[in-house]
PDB file of N, CA and C in Angstrom:
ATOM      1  N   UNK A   1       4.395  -5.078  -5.867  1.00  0.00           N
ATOM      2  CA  UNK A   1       4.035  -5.398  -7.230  1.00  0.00           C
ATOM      3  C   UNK A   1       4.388  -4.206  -8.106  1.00  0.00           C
ATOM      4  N   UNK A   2       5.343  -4.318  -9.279  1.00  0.00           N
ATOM      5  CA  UNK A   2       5.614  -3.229 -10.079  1.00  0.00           C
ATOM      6  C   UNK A   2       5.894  -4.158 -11.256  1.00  0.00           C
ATOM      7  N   UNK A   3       5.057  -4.232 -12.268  1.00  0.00           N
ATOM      8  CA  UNK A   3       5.461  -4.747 -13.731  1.00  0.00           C
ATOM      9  C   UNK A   3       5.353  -3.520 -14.812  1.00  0.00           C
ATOM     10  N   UNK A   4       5.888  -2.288 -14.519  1.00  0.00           N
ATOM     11  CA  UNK A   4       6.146  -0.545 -15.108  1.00  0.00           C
ATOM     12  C   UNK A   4       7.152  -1.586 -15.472  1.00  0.00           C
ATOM     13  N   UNK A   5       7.748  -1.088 -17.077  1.00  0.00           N
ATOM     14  CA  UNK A   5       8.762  -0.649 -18.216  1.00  0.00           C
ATOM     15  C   UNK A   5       9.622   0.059 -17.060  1.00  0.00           C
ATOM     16  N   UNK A   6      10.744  -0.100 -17.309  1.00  0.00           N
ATOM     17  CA  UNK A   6      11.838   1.342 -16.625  1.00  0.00           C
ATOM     18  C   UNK A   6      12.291   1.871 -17.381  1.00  0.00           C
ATOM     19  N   UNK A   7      12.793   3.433 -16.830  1.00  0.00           N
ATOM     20  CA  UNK A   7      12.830   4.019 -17.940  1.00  0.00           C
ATOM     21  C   UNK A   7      14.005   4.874 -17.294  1.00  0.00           C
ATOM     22  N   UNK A   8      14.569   4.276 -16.428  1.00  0.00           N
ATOM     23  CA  UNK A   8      16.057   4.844 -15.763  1.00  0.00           C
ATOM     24  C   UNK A   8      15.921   4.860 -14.542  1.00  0.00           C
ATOM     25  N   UNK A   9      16.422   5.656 -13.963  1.00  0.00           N
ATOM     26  CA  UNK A   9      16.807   5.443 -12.066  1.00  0.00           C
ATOM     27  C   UNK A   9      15.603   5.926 -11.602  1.00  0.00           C
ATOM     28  N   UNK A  10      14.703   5.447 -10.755  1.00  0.00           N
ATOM     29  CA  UNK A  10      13.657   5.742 -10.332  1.00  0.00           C
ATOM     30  C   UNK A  10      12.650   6.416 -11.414  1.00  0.00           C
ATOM     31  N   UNK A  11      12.400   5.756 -12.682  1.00  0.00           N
ATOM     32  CA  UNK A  11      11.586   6.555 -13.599  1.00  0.00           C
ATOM     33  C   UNK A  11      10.472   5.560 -14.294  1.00  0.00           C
ATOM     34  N   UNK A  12       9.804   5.165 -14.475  1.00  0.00           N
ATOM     35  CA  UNK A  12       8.952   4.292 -15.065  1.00  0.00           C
ATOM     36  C   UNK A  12       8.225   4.219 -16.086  1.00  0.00           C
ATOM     37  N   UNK A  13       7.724   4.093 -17.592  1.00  0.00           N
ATOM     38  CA  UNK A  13       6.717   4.410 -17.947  1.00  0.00           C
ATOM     39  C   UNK A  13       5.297   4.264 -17.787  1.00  0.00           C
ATOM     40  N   UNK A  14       4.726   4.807 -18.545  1.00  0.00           N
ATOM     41  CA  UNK A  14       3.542   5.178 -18.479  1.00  0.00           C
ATOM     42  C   UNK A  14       2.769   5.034 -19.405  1.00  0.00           C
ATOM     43  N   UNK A  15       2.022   4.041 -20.082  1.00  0.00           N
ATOM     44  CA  UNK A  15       1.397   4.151 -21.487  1.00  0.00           C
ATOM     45  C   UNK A  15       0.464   5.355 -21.584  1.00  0.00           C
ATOM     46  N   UNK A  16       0.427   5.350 -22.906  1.00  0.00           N
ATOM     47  CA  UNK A  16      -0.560   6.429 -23.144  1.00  0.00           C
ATOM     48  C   UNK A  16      -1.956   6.892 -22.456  1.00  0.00           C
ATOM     49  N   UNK A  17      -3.009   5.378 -21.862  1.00  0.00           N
ATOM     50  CA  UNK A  17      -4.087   5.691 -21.747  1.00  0.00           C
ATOM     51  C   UNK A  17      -3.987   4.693 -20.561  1.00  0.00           C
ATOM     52  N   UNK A  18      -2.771   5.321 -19.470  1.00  0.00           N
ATOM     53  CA  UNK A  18      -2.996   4.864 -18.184  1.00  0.00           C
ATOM     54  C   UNK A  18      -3.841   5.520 -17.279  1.00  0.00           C
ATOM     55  N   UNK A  19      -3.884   4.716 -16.744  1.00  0.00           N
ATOM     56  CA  UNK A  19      -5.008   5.565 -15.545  1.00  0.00           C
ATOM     57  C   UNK A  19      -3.923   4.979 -13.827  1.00  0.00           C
ATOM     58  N   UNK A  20      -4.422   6.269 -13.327  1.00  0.00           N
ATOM     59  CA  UNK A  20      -3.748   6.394 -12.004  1.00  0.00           C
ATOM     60  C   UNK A  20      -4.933   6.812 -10.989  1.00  0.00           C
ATOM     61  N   UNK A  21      -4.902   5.365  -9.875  1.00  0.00           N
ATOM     62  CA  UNK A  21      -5.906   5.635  -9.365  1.00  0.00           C
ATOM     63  C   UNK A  21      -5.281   6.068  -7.834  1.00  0.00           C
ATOM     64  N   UNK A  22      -5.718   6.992  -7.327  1.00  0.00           N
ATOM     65  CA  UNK A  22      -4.896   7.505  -5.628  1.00  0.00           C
ATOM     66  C   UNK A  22      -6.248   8.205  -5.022  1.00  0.00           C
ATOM     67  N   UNK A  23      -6.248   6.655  -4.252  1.00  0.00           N
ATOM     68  CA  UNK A  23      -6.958   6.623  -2.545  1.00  0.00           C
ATOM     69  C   UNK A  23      -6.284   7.199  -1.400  1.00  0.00           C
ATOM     70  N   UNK A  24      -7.362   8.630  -1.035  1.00  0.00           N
ATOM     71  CA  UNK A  24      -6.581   9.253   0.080  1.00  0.00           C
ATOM     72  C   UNK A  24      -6.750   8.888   1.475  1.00  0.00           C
ATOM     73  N   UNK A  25      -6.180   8.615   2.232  1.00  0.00           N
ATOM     74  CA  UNK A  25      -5.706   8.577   3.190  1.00  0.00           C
ATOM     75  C   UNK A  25      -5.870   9.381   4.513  1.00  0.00           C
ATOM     76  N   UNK A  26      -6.334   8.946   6.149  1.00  0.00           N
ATOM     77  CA  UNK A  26      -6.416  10.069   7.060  1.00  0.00           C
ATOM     78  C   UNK A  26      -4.929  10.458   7.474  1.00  0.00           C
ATOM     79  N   UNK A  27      -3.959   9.389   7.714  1.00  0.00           N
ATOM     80  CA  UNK A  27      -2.556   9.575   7.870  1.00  0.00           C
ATOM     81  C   UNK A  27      -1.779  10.895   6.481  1.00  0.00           C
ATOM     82  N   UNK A  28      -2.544  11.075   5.383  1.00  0.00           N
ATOM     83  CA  UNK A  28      -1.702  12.480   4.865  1.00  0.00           C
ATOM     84  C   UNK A  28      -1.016  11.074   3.492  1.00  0.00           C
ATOM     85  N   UNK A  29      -1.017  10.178   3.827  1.00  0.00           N
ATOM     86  CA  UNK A  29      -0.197   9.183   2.846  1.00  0.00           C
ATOM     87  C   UNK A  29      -1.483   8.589   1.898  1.00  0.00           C
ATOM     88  N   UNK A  30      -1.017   7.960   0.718  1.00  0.00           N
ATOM     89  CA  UNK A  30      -1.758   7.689  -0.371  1.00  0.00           C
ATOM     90  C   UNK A  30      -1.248   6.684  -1.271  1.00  0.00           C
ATOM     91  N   UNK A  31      -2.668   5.629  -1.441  1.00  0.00           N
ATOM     92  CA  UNK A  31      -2.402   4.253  -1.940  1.00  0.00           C
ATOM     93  C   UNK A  31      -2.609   4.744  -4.051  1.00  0.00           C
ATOM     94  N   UNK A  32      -1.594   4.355  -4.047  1.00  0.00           N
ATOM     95  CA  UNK A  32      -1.651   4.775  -5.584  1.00  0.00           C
ATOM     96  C   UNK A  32      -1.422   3.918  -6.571  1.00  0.00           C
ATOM     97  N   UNK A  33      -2.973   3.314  -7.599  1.00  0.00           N
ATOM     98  CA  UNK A  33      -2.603   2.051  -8.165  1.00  0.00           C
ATOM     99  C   UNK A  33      -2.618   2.327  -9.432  1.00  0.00           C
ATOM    100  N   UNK A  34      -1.881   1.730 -10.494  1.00  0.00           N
ATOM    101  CA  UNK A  34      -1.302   2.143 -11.881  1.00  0.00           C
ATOM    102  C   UNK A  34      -1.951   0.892 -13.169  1.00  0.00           C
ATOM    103  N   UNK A  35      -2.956   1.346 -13.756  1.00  0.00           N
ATOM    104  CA  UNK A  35      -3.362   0.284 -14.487  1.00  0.00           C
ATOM    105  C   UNK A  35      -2.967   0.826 -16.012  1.00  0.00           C
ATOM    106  N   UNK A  36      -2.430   0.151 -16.806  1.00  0.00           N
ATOM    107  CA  UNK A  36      -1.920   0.267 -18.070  1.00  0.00           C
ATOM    108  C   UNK A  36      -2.925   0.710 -18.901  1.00  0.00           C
ATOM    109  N   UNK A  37      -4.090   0.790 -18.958  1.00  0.00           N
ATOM    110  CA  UNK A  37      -5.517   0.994 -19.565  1.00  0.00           C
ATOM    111  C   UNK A  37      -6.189   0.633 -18.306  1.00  0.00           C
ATOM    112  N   UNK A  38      -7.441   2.048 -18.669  1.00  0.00           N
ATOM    113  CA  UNK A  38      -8.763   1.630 -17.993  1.00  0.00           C
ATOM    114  C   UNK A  38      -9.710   0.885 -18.500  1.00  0.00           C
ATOM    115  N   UNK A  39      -9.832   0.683 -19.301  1.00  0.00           N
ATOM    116  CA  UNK A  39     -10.914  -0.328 -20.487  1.00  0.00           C
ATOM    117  C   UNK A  39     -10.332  -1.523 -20.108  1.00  0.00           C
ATOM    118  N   UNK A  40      -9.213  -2.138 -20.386  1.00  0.00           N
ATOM    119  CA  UNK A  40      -8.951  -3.201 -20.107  1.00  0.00           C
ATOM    120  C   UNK A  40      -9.008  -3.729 -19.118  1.00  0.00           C
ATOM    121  N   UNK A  41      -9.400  -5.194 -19.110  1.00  0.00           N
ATOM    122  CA  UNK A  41      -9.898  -6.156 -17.961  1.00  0.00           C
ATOM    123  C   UNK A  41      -8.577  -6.749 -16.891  1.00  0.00           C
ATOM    124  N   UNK A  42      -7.549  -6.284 -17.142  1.00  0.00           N
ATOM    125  CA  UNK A  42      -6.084  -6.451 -16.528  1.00  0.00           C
ATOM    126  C   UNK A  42      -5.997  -6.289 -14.971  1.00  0.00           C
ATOM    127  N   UNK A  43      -5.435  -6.829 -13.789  1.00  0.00           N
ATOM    128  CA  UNK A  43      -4.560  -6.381 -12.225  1.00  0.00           C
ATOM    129  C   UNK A  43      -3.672  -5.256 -13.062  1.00  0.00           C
ATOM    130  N   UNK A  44      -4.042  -4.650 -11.774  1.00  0.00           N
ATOM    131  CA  UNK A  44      -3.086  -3.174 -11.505  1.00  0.00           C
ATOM    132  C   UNK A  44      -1.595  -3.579 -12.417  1.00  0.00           C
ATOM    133  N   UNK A  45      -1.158  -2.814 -12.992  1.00  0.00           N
ATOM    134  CA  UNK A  45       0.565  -2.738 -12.949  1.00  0.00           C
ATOM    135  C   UNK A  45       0.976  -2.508 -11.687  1.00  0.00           C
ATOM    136  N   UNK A  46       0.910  -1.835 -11.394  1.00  0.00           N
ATOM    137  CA  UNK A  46       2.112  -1.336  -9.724  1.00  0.00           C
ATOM    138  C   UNK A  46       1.255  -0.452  -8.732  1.00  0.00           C
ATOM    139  N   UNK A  47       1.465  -1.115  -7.473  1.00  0.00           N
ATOM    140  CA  UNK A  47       0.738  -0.113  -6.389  1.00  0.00           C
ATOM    141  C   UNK A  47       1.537   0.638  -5.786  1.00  0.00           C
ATOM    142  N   UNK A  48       1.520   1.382  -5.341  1.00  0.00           N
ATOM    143  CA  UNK A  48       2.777   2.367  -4.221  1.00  0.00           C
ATOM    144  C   UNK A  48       1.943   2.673  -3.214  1.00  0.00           C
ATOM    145  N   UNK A  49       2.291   3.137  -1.993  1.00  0.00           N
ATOM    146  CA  UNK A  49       2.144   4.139  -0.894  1.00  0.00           C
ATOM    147  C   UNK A  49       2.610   5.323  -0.599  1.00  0.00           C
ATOM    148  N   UNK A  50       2.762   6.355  -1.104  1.00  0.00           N
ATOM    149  CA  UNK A  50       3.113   7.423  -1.103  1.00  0.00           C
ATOM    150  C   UNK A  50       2.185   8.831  -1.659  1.00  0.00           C
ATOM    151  N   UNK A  51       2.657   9.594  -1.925  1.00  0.00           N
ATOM    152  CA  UNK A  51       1.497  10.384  -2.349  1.00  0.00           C
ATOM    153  C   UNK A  51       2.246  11.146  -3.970  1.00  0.00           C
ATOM    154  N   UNK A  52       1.050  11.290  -5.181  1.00  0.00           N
ATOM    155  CA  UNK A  52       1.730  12.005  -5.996  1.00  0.00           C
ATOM    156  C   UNK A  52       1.436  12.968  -5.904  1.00  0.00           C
ATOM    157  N   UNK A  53       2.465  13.518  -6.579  1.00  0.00           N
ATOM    158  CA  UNK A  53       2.604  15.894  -5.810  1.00  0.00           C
ATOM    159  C   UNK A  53       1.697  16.157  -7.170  1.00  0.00           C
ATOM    160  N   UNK A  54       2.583  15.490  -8.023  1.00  0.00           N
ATOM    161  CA  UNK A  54       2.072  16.407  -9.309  1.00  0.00           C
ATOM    162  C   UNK A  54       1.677  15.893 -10.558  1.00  0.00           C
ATOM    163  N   UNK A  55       0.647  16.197 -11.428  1.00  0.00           N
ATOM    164  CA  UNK A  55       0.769  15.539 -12.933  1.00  0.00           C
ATOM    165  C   UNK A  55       1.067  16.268 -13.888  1.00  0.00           C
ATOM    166  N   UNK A  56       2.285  16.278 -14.557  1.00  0.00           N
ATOM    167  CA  UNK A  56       2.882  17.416 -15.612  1.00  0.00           C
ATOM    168  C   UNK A  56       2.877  16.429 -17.320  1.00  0.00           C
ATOM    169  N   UNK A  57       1.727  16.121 -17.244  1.00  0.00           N
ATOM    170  CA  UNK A  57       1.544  15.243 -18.865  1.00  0.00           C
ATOM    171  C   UNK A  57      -0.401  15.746 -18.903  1.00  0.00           C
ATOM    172  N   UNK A  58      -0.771  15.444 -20.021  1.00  0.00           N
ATOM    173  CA  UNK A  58      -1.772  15.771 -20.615  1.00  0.00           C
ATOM    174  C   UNK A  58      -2.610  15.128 -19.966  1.00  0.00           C
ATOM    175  N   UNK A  59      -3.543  15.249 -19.213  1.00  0.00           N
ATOM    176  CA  UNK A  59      -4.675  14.104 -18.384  1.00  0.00           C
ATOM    177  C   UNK A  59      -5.725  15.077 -18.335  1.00  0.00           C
ATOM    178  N   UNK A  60      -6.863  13.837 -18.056  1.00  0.00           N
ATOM    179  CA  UNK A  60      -8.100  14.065 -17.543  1.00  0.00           C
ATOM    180  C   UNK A  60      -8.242  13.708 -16.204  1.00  0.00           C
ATOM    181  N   UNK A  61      -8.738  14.591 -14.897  1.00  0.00           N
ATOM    182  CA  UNK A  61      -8.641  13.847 -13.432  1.00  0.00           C
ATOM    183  C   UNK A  61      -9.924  13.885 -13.366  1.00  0.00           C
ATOM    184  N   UNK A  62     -11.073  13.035 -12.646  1.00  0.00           N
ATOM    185  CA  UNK A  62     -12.041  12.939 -12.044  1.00  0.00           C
ATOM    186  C   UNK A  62     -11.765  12.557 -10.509  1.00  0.00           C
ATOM    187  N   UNK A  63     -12.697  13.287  -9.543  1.00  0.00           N
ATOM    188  CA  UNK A  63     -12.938  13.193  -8.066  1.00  0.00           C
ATOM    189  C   UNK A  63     -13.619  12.515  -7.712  1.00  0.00           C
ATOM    190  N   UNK A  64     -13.232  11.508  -6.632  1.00  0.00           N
ATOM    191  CA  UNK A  64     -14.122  10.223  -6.360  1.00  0.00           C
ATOM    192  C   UNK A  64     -13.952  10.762  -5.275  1.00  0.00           C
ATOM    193  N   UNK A  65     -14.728  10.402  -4.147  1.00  0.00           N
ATOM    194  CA  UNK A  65     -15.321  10.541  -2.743  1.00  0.00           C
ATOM    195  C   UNK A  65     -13.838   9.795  -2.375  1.00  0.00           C
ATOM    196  N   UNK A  66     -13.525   8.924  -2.357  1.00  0.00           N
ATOM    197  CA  UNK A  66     -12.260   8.927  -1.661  1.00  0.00           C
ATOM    198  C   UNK A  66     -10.839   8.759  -2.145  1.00  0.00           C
ATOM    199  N   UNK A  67     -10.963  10.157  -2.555  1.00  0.00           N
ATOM    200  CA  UNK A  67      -9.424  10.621  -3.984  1.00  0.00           C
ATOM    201  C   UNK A  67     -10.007  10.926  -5.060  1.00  0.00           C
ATOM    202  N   UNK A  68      -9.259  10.574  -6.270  1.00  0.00           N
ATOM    203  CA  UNK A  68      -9.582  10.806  -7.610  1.00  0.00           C
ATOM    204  C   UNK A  68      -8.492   9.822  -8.600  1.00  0.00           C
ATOM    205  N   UNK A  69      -8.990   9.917 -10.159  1.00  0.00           N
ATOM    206  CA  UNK A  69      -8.455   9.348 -11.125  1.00  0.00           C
ATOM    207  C   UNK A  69      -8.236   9.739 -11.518  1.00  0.00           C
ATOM    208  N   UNK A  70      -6.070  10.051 -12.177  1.00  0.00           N
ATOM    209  CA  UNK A  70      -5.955  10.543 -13.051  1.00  0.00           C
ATOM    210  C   UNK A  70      -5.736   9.663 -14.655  1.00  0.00           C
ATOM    211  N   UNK A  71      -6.508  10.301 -15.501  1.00  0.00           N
ATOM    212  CA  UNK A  71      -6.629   9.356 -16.873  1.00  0.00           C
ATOM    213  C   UNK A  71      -5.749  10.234 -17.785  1.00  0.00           C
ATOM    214  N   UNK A  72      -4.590   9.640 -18.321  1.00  0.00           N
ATOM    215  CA  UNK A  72      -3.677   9.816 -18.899  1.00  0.00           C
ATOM    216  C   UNK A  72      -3.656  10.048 -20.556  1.00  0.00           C
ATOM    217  N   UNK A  73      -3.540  10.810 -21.226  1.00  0.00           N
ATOM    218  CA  UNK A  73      -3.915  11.332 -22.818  1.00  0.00           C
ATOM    219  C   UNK A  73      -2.839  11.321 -23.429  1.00  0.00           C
ATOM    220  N   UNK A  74      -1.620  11.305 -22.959  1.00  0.00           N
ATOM    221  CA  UNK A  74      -0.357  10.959 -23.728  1.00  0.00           C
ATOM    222  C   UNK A  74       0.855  10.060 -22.932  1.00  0.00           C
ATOM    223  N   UNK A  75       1.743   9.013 -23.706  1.00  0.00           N
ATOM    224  CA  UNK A  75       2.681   8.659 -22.881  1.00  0.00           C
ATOM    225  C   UNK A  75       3.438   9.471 -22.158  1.00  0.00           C
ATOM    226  N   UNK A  76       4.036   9.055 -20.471  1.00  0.00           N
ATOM    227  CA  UNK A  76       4.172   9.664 -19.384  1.00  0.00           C
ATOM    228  C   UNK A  76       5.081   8.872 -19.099  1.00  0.00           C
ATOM    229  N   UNK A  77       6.054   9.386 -17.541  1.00  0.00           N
ATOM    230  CA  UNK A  77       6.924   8.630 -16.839  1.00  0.00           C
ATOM    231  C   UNK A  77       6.566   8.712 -15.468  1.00  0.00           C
ATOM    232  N   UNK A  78       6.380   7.872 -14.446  1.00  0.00           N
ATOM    233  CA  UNK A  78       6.468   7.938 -12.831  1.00  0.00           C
ATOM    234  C   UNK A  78       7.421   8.109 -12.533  1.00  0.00           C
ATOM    235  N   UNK A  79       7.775   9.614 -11.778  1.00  0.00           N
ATOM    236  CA  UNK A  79       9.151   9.415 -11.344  1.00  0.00           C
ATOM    237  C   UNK A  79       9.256   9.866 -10.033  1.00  0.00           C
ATOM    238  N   UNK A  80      10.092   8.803  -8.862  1.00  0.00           N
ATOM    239  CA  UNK A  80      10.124   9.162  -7.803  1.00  0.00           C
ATOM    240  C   UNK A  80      11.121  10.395  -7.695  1.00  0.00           C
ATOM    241  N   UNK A  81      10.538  11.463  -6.500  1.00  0.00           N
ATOM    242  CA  UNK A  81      10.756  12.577  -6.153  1.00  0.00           C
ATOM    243  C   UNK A  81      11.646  12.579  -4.834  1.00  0.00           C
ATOM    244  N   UNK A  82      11.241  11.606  -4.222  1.00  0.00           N
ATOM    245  CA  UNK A  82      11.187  11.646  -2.736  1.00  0.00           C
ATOM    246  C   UNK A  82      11.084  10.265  -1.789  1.00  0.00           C
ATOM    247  N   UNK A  83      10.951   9.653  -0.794  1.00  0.00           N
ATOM    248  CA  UNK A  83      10.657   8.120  -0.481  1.00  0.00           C
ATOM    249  C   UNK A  83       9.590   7.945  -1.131  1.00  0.00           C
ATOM    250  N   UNK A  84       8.831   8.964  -0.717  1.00  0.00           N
ATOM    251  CA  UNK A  84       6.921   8.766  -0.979  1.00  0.00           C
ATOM    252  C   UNK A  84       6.665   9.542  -1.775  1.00  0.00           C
ATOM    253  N   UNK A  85       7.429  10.239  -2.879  1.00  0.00           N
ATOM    254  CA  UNK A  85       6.581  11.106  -3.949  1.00  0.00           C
ATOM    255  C   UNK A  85       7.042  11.365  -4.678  1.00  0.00           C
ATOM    256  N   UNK A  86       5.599  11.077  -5.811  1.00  0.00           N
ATOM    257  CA  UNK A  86       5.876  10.631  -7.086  1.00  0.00           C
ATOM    258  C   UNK A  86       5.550  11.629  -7.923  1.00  0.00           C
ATOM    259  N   UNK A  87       5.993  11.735  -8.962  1.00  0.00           N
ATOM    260  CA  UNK A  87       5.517  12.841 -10.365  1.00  0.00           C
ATOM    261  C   UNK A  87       5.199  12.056 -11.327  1.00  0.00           C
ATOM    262  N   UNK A  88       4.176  12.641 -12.168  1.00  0.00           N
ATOM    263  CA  UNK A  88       4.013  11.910 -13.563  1.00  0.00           C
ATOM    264  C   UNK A  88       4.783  12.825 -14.459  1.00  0.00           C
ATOM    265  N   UNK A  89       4.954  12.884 -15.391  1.00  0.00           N
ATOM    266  CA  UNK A  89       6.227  13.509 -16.593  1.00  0.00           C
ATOM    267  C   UNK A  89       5.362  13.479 -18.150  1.00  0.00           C
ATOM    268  N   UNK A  90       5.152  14.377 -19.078  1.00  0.00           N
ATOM    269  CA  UNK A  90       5.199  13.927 -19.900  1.00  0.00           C
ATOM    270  C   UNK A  90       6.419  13.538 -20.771  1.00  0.00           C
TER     271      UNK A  90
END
């Protein structure tokens, strides 16, 4: 499932006040689900399996017992790094 905007070769956007949710994993790998807004009552935009390295855009992260949320403060891009890893961009 991926309904992300593209935004070139492996690059995606990111609305402004996305939230990125990444459930960690004992295998080292990480379920990472992409909702266009957290307020809104919407299914995920896009899930992945991989892990993200890094967030290089303006966010707020909170730590949940299993992972954390990163909440997004300005438009961003997902961009794959790797098979399994992802960057956010501002």
């Amino acid at each position: 499932m991926n309904h992300l905007s593209t935004a070139g070769n492996d690059e995606w956007r990111l609305p402004r006040h996305a939230h990125v949710i990444v459930h960690e994993q004992e295998e080292g790998r990480e379920l990472v689900t992409i909702y266009d807004c957290g307020a809104a009552q919407k299914p995920p935009s896009a899930q992945l399996i991989g892990n993200l390295v890094r967030v290089d855009a303006e966010h707020e992260r909170l730590v949940q017992p299993n992972g954390y949320i990163v909440k997004l403060r300005e438009e961003a891009t997902l961009e794959r790094q790797a098979e399994d890893h992802w960057v956010v961009r501002a």
